[in-house]
Protein backbone atom coordinates (compact mmCIF):
# COMPACT_ATOMS: atom_id res chain seq x y z
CA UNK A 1 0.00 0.00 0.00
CA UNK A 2 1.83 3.73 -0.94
CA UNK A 3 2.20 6.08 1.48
CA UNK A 4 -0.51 8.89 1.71
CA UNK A 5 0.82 12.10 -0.45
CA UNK A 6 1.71 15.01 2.00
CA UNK A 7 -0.69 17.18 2.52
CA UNK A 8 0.25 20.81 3.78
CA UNK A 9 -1.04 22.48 6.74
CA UNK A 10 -4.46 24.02 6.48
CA UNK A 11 -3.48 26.68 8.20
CA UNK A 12 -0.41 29.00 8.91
CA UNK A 13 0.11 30.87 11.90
CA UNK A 14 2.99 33.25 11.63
CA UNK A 15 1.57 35.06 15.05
CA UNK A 16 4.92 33.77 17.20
CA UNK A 17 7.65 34.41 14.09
CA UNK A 18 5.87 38.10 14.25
CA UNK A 19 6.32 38.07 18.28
CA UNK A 20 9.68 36.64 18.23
CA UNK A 21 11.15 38.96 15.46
CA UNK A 22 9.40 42.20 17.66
CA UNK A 23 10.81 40.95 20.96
CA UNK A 24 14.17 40.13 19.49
CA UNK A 25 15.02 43.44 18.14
CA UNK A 26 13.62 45.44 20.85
CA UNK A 27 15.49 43.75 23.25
CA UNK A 28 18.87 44.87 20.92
CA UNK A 29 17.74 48.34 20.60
CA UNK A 30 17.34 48.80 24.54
CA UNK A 31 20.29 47.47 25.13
CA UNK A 32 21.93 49.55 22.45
CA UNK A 33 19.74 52.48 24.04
CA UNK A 34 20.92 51.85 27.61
CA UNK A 35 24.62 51.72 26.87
CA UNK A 36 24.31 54.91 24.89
CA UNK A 37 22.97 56.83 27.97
CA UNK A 38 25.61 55.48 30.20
CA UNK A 39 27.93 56.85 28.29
CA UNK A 40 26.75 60.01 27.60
CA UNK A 41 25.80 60.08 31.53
CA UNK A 42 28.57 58.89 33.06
CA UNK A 43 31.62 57.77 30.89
CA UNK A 44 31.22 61.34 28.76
CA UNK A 45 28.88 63.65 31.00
CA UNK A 46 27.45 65.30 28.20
CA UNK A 47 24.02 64.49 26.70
CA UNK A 48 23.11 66.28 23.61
CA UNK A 49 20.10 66.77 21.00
CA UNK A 50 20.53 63.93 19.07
CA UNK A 51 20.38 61.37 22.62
CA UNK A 52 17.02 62.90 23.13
CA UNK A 53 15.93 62.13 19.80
CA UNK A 54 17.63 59.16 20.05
CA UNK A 55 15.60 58.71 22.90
CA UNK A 56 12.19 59.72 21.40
CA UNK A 57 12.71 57.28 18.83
CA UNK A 58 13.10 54.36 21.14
CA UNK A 59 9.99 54.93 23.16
CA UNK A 60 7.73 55.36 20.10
CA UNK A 61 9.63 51.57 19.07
CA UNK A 62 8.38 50.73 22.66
CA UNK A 63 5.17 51.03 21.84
CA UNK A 64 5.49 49.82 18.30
CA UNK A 65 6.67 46.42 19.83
CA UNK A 66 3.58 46.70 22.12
CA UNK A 67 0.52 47.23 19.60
CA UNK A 68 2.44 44.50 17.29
CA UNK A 69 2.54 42.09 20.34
CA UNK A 70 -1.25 42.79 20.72
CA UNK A 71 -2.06 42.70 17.09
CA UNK A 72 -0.04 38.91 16.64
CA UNK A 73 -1.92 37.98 20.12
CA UNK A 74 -5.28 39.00 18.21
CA UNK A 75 -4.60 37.55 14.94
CA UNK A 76 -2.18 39.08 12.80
CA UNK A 77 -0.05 36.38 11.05
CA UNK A 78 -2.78 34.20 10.80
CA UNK A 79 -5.47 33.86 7.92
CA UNK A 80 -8.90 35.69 8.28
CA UNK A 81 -10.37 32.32 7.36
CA UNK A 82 -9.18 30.27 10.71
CA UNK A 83 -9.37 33.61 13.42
CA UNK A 84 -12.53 34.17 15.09
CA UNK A 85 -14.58 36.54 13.34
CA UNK A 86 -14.51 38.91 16.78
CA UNK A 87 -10.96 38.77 16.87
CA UNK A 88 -10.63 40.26 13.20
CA UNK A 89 -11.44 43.46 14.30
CA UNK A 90 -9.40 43.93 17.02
CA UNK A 91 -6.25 42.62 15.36
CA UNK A 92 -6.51 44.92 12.80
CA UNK A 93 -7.21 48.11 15.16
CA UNK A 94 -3.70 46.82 17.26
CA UNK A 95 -1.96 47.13 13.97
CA UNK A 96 -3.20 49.99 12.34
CA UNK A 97 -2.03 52.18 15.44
CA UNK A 98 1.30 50.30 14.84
CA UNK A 99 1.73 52.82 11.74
CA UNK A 100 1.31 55.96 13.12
CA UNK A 101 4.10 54.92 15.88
CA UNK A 102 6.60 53.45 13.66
CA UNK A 103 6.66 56.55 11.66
CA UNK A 104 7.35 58.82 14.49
CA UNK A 105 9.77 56.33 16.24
CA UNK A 106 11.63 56.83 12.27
CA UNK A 107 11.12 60.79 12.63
CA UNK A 108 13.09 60.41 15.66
CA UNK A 109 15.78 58.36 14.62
CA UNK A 110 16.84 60.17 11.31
CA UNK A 111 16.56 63.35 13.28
CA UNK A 112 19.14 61.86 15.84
CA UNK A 113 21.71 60.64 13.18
CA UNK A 114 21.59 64.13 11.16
CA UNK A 115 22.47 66.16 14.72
CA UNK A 116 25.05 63.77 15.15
CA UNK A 117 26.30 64.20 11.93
CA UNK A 118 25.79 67.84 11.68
CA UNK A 119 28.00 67.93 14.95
CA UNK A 120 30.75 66.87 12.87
CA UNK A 121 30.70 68.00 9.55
CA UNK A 122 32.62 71.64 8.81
CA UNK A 123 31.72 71.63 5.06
CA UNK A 124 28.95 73.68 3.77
CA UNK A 125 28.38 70.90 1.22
CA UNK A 126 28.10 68.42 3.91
CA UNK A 127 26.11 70.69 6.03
CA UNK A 128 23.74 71.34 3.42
CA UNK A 129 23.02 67.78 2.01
CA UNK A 130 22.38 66.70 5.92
CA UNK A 131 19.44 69.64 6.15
CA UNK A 132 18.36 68.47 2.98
CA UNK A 133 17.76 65.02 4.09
CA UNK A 134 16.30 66.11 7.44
CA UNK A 135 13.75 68.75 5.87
CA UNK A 136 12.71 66.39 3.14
CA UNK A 137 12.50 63.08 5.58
CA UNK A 138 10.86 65.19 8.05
CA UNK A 139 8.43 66.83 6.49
CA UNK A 140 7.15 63.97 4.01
CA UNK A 141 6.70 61.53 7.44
CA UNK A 142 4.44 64.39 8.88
CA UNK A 143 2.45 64.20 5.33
CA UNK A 144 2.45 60.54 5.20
CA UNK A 145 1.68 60.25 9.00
CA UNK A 146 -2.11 62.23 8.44
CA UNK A 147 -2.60 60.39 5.59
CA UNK A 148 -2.64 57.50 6.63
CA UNK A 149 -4.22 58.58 10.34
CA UNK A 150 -6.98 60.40 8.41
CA UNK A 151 -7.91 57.25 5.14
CA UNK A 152 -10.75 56.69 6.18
CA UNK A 153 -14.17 58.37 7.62
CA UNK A 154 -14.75 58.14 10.63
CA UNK A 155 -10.87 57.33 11.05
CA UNK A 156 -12.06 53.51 13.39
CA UNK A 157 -13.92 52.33 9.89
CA UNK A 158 -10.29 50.82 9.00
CA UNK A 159 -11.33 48.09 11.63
CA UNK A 160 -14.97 48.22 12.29
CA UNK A 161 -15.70 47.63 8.56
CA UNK A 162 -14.45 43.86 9.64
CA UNK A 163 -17.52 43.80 12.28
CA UNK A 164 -20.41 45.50 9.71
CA UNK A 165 -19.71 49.14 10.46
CA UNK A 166 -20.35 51.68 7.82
CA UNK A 167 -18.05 54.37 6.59
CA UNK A 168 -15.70 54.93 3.72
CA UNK A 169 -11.93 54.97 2.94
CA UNK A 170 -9.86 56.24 0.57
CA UNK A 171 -8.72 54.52 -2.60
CA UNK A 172 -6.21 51.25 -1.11
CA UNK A 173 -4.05 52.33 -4.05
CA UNK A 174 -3.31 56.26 -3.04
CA UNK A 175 -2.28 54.54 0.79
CA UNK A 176 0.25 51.93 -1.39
CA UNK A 177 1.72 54.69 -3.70
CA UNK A 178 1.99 56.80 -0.36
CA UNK A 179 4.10 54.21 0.93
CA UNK A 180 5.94 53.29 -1.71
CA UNK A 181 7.33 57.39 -1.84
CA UNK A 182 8.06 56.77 1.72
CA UNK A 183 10.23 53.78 1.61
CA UNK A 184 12.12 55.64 -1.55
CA UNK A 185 12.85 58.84 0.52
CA UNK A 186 13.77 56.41 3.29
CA UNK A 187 16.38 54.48 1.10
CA UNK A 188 17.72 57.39 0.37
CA UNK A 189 17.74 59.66 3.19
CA UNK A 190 19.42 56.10 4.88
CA UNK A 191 21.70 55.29 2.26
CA UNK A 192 22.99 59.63 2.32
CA UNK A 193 23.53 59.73 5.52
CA UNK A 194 25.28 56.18 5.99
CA UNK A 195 27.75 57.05 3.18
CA UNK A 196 28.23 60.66 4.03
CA UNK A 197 30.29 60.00 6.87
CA UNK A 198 32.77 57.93 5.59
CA UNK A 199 33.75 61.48 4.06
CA UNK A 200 33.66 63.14 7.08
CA UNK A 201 35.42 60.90 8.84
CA UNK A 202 38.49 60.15 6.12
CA UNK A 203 39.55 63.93 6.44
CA UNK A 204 39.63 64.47 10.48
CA UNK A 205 43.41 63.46 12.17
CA UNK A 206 42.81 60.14 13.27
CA UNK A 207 44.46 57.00 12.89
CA UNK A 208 43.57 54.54 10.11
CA UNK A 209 42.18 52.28 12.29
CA UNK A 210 39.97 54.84 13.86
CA UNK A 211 38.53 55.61 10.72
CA UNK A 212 38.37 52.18 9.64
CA UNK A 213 36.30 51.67 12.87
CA UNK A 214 34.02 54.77 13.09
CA UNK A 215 32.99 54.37 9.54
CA UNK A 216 31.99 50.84 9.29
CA UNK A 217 29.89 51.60 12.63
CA UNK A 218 28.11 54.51 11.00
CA UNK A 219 27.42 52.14 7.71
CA UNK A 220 26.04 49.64 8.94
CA UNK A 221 22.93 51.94 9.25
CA UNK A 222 22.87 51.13 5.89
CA UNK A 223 21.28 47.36 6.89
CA UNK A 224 18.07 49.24 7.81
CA UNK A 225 17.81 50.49 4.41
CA UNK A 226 18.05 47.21 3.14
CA UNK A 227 15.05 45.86 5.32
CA UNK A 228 13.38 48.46 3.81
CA UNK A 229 14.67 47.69 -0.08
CA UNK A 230 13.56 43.88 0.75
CA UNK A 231 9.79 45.09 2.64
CA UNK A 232 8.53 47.39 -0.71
CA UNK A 233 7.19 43.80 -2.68
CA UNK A 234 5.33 43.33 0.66
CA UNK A 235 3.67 46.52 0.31
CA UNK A 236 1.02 45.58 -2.05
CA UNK A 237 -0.56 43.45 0.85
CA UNK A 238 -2.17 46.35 2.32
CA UNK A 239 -4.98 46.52 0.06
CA UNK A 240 -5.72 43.02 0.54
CA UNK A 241 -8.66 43.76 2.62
CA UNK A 242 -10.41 39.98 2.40
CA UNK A 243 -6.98 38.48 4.35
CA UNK A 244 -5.42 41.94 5.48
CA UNK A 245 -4.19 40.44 8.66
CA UNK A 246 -2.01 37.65 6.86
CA UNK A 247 -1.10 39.69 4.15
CA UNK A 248 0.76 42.03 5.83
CA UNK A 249 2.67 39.77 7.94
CA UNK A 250 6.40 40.48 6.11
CA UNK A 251 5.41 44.12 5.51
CA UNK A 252 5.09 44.03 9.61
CA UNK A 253 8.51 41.99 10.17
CA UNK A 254 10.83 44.16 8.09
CA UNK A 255 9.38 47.34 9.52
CA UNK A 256 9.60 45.93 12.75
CA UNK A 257 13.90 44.84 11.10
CA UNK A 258 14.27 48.05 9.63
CA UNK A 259 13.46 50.43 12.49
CA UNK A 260 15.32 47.83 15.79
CA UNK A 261 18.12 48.17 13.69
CA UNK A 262 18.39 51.56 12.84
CA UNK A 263 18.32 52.26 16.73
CA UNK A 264 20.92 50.18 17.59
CA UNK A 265 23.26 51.07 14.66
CA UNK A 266 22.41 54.59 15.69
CA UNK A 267 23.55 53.87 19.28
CA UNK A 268 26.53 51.88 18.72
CA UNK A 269 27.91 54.63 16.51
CA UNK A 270 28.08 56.31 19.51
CA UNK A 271 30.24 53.97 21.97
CA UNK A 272 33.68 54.47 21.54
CA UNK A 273 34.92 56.79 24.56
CA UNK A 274 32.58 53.61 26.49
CA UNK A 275 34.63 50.90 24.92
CA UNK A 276 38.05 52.97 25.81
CA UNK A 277 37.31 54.06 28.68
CA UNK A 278 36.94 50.28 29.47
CA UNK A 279 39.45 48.81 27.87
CA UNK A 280 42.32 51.78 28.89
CA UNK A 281 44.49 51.31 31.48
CA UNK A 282 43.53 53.61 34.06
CA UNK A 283 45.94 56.42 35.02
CA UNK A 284 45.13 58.89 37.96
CA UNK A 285 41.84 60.42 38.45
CA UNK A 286 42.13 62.95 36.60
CA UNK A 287 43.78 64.34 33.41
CA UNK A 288 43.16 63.85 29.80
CA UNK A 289 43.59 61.02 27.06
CA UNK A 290 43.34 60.85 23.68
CA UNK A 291 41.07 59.23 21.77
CA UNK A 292 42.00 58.05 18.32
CA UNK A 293 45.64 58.79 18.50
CA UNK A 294 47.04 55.74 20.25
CA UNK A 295 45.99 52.76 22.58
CA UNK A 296 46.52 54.51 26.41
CA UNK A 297 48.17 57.91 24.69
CA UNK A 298 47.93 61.14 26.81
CA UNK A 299 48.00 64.45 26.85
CA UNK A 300 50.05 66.91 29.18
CA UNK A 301 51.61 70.27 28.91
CA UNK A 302 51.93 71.24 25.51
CA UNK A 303 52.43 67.71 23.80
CA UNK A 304 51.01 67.52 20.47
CA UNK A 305 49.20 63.94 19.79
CA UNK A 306 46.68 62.86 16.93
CA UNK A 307 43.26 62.39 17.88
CA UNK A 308 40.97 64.13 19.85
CA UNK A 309 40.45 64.95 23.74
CA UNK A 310 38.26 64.14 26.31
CA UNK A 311 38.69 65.84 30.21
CA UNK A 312 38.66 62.90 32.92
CA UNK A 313 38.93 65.37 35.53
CA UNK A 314 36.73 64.43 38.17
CA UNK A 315 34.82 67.72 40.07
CA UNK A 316 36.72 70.30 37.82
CA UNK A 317 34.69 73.04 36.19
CA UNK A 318 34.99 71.78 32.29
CA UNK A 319 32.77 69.85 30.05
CA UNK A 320 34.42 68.03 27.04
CA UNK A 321 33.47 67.94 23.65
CA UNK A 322 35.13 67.22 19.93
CA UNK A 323 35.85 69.91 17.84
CA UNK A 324 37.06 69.15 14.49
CA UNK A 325 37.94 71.91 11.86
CA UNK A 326 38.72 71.21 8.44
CA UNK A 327 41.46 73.95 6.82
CA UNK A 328 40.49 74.30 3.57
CA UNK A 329 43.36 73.34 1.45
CA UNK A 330 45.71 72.46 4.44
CA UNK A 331 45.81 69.31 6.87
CA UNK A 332 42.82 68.42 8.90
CA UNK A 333 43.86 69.07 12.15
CA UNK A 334 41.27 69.03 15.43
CA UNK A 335 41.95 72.24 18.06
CA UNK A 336 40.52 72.57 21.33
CA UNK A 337 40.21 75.40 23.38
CA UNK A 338 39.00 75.48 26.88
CA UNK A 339 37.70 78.21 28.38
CA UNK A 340 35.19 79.18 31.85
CA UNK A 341 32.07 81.29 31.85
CA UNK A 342 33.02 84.25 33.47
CA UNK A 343 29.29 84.02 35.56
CA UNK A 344 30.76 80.84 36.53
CA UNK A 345 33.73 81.98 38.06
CA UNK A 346 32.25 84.67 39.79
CA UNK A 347 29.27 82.51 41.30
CA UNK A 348 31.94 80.09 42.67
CA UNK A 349 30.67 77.55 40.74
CA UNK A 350 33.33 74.35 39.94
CA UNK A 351 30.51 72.48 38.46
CA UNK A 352 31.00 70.99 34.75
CA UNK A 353 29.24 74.16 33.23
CA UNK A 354 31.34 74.90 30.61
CA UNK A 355 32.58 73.56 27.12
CA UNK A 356 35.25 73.41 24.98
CA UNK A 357 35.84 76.23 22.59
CA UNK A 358 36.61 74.93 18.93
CA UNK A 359 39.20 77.36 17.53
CA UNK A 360 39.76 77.22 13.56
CA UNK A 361 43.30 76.91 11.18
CA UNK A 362 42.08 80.81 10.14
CA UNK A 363 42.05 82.05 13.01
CA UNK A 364 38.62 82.11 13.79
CA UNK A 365 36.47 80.92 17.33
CA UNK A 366 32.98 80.78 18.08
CA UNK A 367 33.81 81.97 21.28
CA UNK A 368 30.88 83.58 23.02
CA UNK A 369 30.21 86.68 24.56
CA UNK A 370 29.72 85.30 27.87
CA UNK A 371 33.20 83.62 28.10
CA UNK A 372 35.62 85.84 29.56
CA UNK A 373 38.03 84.06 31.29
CA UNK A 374 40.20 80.63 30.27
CA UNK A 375 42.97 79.07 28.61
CA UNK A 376 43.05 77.79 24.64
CA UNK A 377 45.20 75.64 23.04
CA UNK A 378 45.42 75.15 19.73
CA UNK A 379 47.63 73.22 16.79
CA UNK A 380 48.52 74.66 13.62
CA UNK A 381 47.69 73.12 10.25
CA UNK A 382 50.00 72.74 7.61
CA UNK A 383 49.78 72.37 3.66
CA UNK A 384 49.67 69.08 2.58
């Protein structure tokens, strides 16, 4: 007697690959999330724009991860055909408030690269093309955010219409086009600002290997893009309203890819002074070390070293920060200056409320009007 033929599974349930993918990469991005705060906190003790935004971003993926837990839970992975028909409704209502979330959890995290960025780049050119990607990201997400939001009248028809509501939507197709433009401007607002600085980097005075390093950190931002390359054939599923929460399983997953990525890429760019600051040997408790210009290398007096500086003086009145200038035409070379508010100073206050003060190969500063007192140091470039 032959052997029955194989017959597939009636059904397909996707719900835990959906669950496991969403708890998987938030679990990388907080992790990525709570190193970068602990640096900024307590190995750098400086927290700027961009770890706010940074921040933003990785709340709104919080609750991204939630409404796609509740949406899998409810039915979304699985065909409309084996779900009960109450369950239909409320899957689809957990994963159409997934959208709006995921595209300000993006607003935040391409606003938090482009500060970082823009904290580094001297060029106009550069400076110009980052703003460009911003302004143009930005403002299409806000666009494509009401859109989608406002598709349908009364905006809870998108899911009632599943329990015999009545209302009206938009055409499926204007939704689909609108995402298609916003996966393009994605691609390449990700793929601009993952290439970009490998050019900013390859001109500042660090070491190869410091380059090497920072830009294959910064490019691997570059991966999210891809998830995003791979989810635009899953895009059609949306107007498949018969089996809507099935079809839009893989759309889900590689938004859910593209974004957990993104944050942690975004973060790890970030780590170095953690990862030294580990690894170095440590020295007394306070004076300075160079980053980028040599495993353990310091600074004292008036030494000259590649790299950059950070202050490890503990309870002294100065903040640390990078400043990088680019002579046009001449060497890159990175000057610091430090200087004291002169408020400061006369308030008696020793606290880390001050910053360094970049000075330029021409000459110039963007030294305030407040700072009155300090001490600058600088280092001549040179023609190539």
């Amino acid at each position: 007697m032959s052997a029955p033929a194989y017959a597939p599974p009636q059904t397909l349930d996707r719900a835990p690959v959906v669950i496991t993918i969403l708890g998987t990469f938030l679990t990388l991005s907080t992790i990525a999330i709570i190193l970068r705060i602990y640096c900024r906190l307590v190995v750098v003790k400086s927290i700027g724009l961009d770890d706010y935004f940074i921040l933003f971003s990785w709340v709104g993926y919080v609750f991204f991860v939630a409404f796609g837990i509740a949406s899998a839970y409810h039915g979304s992975g699985v065909h409309t055909t084996h779900l009960d028909p109450a369950n239909v409704p409320i899957g689809v209502e957990w994963w159409w408030v997934c959208e709006p979330v995921y595209v300000v959890a993006n607003m935040g995290l391409k606003a938090s690269i482009g500060v970082l960025l823009l904290k580094i780049a001297v060029s106009k050119i550069h400076r110009a093309i980052i703003w460009t990607v911003l302004i143009v990201t930005e403002v299409y997400c806000v666009v494509f955010f009401f859109l989608f939001v406002f598709q349908c009248t009364p905006v809870n028809y998108f899911w009632t219409r599943y329990s015999g509501a009545t209302g009206h939507c938009i055409n499926p197709i204007i939704t689909i086009n609108a995402v298609y433009a916003y996966s393009a401007i994605s691609c390449w607002a990700d793929w601009t600002i993952s290439i970009l600085p490998v050019f900013l980097v390859w001109n500042l005075q660090m070491n190869s290997r410091t380059k090497v390093s920072v830009a294959c950190i910064l490019l691997v931002c570059a991966i999210a893009s891809t998830a995003t390359i791979i989810r635009i054939p899953y895009i059609k599923g949306l107007k498949n309203e018969t089996d809507f929460l099935y079809a839009v399983t893989d759309f889900a997953i590689w938004s859910t890819t593209e974004t957990g990525i993104g944050i942690t890429a975004c973060c790890a760019a970030t780590l170095r002074p953690l990862f030294v600051s580990f690894f170095a040997n440590k020295g007394s408790s306070s004076g300075s070390k160079i980053y980028g210009g040599g495993k353990g290398s310091a600074w004292t007096g008036n030494k000259t070293n590649t790299g950059y500086m950070r202050s490890e003086g503990k309870g002294d009145a100065f903040n640390s920060e990078i400043a990088l200038s680019e002579g046009v035409g001449h060497a890159i070379v990175v000057t610091t200056g430090i200087v004291q508010r002169s408020d400061d100073l006369e308030n008696g206050d020793n606290s880390s409320n001050s910053s360094w003060n970049p000075i330029y190969p021409d000459g110039r500063s963007n030294e305030g009007k407040d700072w009155g007192v300090g001490a600058k140091a600088t280092a001549k470039s040179s023609k190539m």
